[in-house]
C-alpha atoms as a PDB file:
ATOM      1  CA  UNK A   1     -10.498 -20.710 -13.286  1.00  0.00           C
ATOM      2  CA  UNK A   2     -11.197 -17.311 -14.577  1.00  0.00           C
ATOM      3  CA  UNK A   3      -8.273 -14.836 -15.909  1.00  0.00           C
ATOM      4  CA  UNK A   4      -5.124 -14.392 -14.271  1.00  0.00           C
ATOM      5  CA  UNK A   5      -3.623 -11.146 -14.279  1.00  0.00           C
ATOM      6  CA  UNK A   6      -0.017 -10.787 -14.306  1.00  0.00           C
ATOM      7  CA  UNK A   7       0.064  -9.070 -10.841  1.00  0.00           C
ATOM      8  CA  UNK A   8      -2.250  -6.489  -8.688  1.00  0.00           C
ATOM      9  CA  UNK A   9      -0.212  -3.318 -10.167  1.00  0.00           C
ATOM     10  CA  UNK A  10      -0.321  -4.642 -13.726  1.00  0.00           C
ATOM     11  CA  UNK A  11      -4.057  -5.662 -13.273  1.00  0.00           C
ATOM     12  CA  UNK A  12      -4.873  -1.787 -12.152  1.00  0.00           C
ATOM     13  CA  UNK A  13      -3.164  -0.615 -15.399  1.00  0.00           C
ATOM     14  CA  UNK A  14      -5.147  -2.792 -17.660  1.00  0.00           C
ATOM     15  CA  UNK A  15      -8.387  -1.320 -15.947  1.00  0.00           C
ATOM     16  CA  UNK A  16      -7.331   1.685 -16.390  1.00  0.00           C
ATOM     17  CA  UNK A  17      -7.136   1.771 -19.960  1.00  0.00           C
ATOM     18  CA  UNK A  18     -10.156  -0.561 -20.060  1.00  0.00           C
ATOM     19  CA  UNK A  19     -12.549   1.725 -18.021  1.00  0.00           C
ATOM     20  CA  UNK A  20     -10.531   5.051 -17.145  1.00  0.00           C
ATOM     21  CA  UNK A  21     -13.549   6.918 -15.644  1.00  0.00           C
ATOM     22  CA  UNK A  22     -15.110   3.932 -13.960  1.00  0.00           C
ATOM     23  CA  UNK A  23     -14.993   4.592 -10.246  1.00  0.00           C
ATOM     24  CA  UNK A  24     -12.176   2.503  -8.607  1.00  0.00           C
ATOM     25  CA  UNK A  25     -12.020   4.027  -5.097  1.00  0.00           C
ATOM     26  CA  UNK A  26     -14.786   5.568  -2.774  1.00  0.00           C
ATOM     27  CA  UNK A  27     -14.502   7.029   0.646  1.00  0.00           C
ATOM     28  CA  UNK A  28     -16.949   9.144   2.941  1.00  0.00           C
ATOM     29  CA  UNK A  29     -15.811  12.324   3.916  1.00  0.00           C
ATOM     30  CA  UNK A  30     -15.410  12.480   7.656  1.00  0.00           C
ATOM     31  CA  UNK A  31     -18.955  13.035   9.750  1.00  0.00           C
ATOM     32  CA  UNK A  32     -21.127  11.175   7.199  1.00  0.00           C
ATOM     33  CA  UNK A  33     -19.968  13.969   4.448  1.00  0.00           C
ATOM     34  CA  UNK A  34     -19.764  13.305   0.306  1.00  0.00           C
ATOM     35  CA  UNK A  35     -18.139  10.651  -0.766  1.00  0.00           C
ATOM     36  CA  UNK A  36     -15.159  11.221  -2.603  1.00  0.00           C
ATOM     37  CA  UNK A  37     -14.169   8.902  -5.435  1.00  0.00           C
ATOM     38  CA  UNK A  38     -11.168   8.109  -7.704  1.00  0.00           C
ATOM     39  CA  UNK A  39     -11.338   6.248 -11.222  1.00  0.00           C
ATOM     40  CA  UNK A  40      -9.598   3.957 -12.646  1.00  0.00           C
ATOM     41  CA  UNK A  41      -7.156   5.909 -14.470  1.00  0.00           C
ATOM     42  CA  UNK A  42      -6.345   8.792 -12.008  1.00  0.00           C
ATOM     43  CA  UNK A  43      -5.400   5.482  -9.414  1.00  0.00           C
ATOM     44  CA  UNK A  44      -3.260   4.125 -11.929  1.00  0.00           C
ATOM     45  CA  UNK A  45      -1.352   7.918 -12.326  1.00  0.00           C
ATOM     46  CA  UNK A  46      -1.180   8.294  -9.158  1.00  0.00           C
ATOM     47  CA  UNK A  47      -0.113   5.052  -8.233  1.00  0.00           C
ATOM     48  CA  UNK A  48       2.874   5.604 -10.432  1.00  0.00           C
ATOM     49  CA  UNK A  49       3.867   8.943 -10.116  1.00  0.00           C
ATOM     50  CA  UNK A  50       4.036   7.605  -6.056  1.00  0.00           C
ATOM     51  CA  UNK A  51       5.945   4.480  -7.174  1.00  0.00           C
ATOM     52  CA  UNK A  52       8.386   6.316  -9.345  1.00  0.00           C
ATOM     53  CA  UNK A  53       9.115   8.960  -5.818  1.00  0.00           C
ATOM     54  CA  UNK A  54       9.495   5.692  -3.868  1.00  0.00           C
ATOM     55  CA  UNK A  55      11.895   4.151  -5.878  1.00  0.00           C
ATOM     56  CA  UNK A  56      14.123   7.417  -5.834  1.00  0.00           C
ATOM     57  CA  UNK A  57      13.582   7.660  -1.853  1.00  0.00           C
ATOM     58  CA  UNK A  58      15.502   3.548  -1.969  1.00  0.00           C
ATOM     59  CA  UNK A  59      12.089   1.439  -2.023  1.00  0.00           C
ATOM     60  CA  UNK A  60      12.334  -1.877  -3.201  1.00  0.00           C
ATOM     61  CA  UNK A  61      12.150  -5.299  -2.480  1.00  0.00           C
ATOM     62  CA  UNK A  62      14.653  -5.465   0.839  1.00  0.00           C
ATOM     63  CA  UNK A  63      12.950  -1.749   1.491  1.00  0.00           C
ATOM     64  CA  UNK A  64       9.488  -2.026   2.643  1.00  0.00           C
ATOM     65  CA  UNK A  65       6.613   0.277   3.031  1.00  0.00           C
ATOM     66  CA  UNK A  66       5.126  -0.027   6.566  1.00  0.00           C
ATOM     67  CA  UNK A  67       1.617   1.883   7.084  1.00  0.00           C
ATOM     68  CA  UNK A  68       0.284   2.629  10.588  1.00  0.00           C
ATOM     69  CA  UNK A  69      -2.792   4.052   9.794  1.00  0.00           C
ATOM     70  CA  UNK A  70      -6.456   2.130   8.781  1.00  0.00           C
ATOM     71  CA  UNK A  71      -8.025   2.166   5.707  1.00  0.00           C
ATOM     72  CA  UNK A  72      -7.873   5.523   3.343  1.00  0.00           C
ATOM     73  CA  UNK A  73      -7.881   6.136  -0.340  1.00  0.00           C
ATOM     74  CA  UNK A  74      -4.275   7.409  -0.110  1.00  0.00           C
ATOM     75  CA  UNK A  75      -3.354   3.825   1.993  1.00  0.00           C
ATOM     76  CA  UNK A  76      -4.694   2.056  -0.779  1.00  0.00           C
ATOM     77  CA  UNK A  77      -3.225   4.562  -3.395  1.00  0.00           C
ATOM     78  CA  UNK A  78       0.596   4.074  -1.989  1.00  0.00           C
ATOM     79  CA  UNK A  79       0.445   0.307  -1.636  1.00  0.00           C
ATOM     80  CA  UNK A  80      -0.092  -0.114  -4.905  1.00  0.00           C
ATOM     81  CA  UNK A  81       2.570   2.328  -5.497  1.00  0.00           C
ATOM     82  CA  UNK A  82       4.815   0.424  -3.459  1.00  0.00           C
ATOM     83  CA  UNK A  83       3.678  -3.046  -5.227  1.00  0.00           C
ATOM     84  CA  UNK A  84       4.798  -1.385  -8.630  1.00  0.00           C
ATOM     85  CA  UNK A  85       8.786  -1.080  -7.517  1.00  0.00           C
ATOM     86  CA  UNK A  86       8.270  -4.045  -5.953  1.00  0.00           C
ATOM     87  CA  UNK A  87       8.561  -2.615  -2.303  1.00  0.00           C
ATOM     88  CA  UNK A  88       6.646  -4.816   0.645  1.00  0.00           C
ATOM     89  CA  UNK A  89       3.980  -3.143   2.509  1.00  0.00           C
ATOM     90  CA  UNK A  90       3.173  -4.442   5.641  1.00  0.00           C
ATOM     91  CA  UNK A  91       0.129  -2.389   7.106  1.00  0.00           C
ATOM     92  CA  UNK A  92      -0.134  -2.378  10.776  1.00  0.00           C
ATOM     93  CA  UNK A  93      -3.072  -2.611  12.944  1.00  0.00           C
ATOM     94  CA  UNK A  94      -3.866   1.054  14.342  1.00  0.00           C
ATOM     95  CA  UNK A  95      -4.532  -0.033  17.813  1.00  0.00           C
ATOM     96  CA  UNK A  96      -0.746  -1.218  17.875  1.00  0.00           C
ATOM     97  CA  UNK A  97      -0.018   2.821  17.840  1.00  0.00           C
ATOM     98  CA  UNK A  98      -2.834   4.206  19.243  1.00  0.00           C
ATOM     99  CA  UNK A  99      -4.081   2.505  22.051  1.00  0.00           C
ATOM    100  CA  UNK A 100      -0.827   1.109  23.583  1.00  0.00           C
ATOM    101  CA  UNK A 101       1.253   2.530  26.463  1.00  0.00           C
ATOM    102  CA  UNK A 102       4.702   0.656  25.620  1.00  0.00           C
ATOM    103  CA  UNK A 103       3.880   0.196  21.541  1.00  0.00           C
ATOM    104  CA  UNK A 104       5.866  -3.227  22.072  1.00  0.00           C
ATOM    105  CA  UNK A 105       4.341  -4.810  19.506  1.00  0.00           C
ATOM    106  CA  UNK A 106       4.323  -1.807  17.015  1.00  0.00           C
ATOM    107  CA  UNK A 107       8.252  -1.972  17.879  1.00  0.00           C
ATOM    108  CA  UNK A 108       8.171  -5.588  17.138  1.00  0.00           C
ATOM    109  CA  UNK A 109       6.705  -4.895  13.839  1.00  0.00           C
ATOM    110  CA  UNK A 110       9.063  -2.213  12.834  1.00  0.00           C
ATOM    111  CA  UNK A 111      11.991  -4.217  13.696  1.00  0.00           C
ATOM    112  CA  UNK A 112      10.682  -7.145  11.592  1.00  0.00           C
ATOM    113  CA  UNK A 113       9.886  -5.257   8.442  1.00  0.00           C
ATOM    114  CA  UNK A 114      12.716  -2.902   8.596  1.00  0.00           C
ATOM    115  CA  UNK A 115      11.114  -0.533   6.537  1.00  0.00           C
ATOM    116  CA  UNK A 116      12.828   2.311   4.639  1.00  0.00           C
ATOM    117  CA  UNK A 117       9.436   4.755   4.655  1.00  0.00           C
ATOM    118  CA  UNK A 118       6.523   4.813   6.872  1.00  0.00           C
ATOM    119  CA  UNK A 119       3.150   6.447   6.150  1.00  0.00           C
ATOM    120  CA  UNK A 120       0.660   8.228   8.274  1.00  0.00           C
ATOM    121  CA  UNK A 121      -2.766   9.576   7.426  1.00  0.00           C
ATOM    122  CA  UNK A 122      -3.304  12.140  10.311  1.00  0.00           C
ATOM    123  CA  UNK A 123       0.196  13.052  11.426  1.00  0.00           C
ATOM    124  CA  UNK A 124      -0.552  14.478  14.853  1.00  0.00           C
ATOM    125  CA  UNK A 125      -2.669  10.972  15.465  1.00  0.00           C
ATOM    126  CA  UNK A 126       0.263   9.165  15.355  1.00  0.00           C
ATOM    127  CA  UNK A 127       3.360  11.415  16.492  1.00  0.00           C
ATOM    128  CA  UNK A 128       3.199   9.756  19.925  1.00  0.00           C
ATOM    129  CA  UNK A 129       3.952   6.252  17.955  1.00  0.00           C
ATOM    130  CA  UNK A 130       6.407   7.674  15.698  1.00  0.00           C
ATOM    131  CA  UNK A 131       8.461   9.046  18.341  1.00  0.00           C
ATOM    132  CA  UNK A 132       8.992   6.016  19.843  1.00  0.00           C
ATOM    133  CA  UNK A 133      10.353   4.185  16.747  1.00  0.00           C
ATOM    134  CA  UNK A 134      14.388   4.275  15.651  1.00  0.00           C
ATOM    135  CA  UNK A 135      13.657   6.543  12.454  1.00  0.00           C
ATOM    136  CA  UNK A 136      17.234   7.183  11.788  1.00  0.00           C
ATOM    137  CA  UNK A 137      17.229   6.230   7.908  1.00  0.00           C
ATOM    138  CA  UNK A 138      13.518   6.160   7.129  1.00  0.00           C
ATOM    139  CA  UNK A 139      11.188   8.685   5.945  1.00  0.00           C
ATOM    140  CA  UNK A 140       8.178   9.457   6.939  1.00  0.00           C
ATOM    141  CA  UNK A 141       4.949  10.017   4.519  1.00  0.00           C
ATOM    142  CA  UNK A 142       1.704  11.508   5.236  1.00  0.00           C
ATOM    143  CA  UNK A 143      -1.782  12.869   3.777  1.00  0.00           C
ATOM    144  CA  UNK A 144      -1.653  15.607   6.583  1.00  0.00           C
ATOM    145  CA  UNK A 145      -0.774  19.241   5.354  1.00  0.00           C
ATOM    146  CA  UNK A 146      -0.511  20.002   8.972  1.00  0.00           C
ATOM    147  CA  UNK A 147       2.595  17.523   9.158  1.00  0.00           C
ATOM    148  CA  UNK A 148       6.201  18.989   9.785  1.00  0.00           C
ATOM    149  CA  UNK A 149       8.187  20.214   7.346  1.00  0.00           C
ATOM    150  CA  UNK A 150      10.337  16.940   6.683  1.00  0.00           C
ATOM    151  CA  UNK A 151       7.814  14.884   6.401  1.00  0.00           C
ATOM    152  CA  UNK A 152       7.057  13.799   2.921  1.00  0.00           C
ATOM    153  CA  UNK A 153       3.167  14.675   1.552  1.00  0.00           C
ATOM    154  CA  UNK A 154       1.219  12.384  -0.195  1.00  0.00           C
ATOM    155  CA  UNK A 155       0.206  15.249  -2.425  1.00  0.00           C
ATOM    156  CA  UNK A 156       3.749  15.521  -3.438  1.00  0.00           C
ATOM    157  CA  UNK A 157       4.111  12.258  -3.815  1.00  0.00           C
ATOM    158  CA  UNK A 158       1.387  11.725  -5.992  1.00  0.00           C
ATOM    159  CA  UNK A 159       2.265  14.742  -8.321  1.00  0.00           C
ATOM    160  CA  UNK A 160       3.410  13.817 -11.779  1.00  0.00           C
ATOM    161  CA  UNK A 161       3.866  10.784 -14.108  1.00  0.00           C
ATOM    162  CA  UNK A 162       5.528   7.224 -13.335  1.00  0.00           C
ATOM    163  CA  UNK A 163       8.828   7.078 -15.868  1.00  0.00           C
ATOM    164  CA  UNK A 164      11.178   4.465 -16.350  1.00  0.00           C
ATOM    165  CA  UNK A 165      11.959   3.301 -13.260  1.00  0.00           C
ATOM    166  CA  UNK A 166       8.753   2.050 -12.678  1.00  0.00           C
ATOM    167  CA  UNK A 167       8.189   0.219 -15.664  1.00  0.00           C
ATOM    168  CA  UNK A 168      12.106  -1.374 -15.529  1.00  0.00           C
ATOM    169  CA  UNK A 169      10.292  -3.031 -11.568  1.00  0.00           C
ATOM    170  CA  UNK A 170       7.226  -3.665 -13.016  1.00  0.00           C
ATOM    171  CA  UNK A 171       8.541  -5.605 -15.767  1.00  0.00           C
ATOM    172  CA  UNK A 172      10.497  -7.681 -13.079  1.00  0.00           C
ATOM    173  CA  UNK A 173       7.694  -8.798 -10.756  1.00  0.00           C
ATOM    174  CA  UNK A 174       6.671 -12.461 -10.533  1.00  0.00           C
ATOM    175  CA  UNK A 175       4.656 -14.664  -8.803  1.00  0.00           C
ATOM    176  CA  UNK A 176       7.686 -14.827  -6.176  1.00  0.00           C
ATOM    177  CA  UNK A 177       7.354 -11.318  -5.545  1.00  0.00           C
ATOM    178  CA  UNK A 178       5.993 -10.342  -2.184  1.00  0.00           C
ATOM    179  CA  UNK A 179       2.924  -7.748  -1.923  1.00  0.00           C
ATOM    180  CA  UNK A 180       2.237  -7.758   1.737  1.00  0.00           C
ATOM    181  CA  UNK A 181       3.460  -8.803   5.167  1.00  0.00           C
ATOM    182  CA  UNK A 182       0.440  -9.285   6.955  1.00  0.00           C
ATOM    183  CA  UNK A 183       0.610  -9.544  10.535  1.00  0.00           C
ATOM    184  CA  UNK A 184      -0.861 -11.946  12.884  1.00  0.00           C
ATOM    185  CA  UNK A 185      -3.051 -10.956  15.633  1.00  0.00           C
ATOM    186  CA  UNK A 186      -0.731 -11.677  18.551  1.00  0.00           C
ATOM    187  CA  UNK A 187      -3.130 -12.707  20.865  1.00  0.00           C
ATOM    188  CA  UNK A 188      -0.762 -15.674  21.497  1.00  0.00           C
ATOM    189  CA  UNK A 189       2.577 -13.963  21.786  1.00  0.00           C
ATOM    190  CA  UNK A 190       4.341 -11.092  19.212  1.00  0.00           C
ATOM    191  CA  UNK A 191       2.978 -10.781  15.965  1.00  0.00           C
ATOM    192  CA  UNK A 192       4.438 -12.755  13.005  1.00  0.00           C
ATOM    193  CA  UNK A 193       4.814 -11.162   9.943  1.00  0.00           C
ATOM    194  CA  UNK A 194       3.414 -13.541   6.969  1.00  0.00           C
ATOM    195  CA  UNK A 195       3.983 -12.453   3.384  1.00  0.00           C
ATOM    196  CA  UNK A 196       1.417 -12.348   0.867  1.00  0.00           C
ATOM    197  CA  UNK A 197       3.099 -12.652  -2.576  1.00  0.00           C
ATOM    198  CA  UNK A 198       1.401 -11.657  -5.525  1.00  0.00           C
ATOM    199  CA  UNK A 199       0.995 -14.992  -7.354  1.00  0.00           C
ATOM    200  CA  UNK A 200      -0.970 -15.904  -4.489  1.00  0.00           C
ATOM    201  CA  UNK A 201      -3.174 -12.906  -4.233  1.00  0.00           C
ATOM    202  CA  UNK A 202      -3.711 -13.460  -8.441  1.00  0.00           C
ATOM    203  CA  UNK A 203      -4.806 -17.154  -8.121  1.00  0.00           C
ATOM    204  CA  UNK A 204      -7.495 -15.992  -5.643  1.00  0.00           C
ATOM    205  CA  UNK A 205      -8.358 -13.501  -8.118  1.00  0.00           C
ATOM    206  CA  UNK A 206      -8.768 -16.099 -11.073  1.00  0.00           C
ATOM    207  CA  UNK A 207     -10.499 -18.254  -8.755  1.00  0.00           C
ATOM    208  CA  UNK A 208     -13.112 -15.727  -7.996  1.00  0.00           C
ATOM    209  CA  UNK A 209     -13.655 -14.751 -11.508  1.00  0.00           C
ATOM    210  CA  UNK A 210     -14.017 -18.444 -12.110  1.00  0.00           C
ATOM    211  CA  UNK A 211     -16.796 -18.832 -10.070  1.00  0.00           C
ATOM    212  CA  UNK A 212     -18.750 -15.751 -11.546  1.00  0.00           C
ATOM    213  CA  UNK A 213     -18.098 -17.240 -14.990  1.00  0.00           C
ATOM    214  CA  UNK A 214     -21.061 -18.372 -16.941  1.00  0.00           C
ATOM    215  CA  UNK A 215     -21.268 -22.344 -17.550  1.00  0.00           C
ATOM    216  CA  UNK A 216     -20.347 -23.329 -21.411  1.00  0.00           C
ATOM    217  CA  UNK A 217     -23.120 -24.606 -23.387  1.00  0.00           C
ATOM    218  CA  UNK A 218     -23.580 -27.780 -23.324  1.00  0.00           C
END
């Protein structure tokens, strides 16, 4: 077995201090354009300047993150900000809101997780999906300047410093502590929502890092 880290959020702040510049997150720009990168250390700011505006908007381990849209640097930006209070994220697959007439199964999600904020990338994209959730109680997040006026912005969001709060969660994850709820594909009824908990998700880590290890001299 290689090295453990304590959790994913804790094993983003070591990087971060280890290689601050080193690239940690790339994504092309829409139609093929430049890609646009974060390092190491702006993800871990970010990450907790997000985790510390989650926490004060009631996120925490009975108040999940869901995410509707696909992969995105600000996706993977807020679930680790959600990881660092300690707040479930349970992405959900974007066909589920955008290719469904009765979004049963995005319903059936939503009333599984009972989450306290959801997050879209492209507002307008997903308005149609939105509307037909019961939002009473749970804010809505998104990367789109376009979005309405009460709608959170991940630039917002992102703006700032974590602070005490987020170390006071951090310091209480374990290997008990669930990451993810992962859903299932439903091709064989509703989706089930399995949970991914971050002990789990370390060993794999460890695991891997074993297997790139070098063999000790004999």
């Amino acid at each position: 077995m290689g090295a453990r880290p304590r959790s994913i959020p804790h094993l983003l702040d070591e990087k971060a201090k280890e290689h601050p510049d080193r690239p940690f997150l790339k994504q092309r720009e829409p139609g093929h354009g430049p890609w646009r990168t974060v390092a190491h250390a702006e993800a871990a700011r970010a990450s907790g300047a997000a985790a510390e505006k989650l926490h004060a908007l009631g996120l925490g381990p009975s108040a999940p993150l869901m995410i509707l849209s696909g992969n995105s640097i600000e996706h993977a930006i807020l679930t680790l900000a959600a990881m660092k209070v300690r707040a479930p994220v349970a992405p959900i697959s974007p066909p589920y809101s955008l290719m469904s007439a009765d979004f049963s199964k995005l319903k059936h999600c939503f009333a599984v997780v009972k989450p306290k904020a959801v997050f879209v990338q492209t507002f307008a994209q997903y308005e149609r999906a939105l509307a037909a959730l019961d939002l009473a109680g749970v804010e809505i997040l998104s990367a789109d300047e376009a979005a309405p006026e009460q709608v959170i912005r991940y630039a917002d969001l992102i703006d700032g410093e974590s602070g005490a709060a987020v170390s006071v969660e951090m310091d209480r994850i374990t290997d008990h502590t669930i990451a993810k709820f992962l859903f299932t594909s439903g091709s064989t009824g509703l989706p089930k929502a399995v949970p991914q908990y971050q002990g789990a998700m370390c060993a794999q880590i460890a695991a891997s890092e074993g297997l790139r290890s070098e063999p000790a001299n004999p």
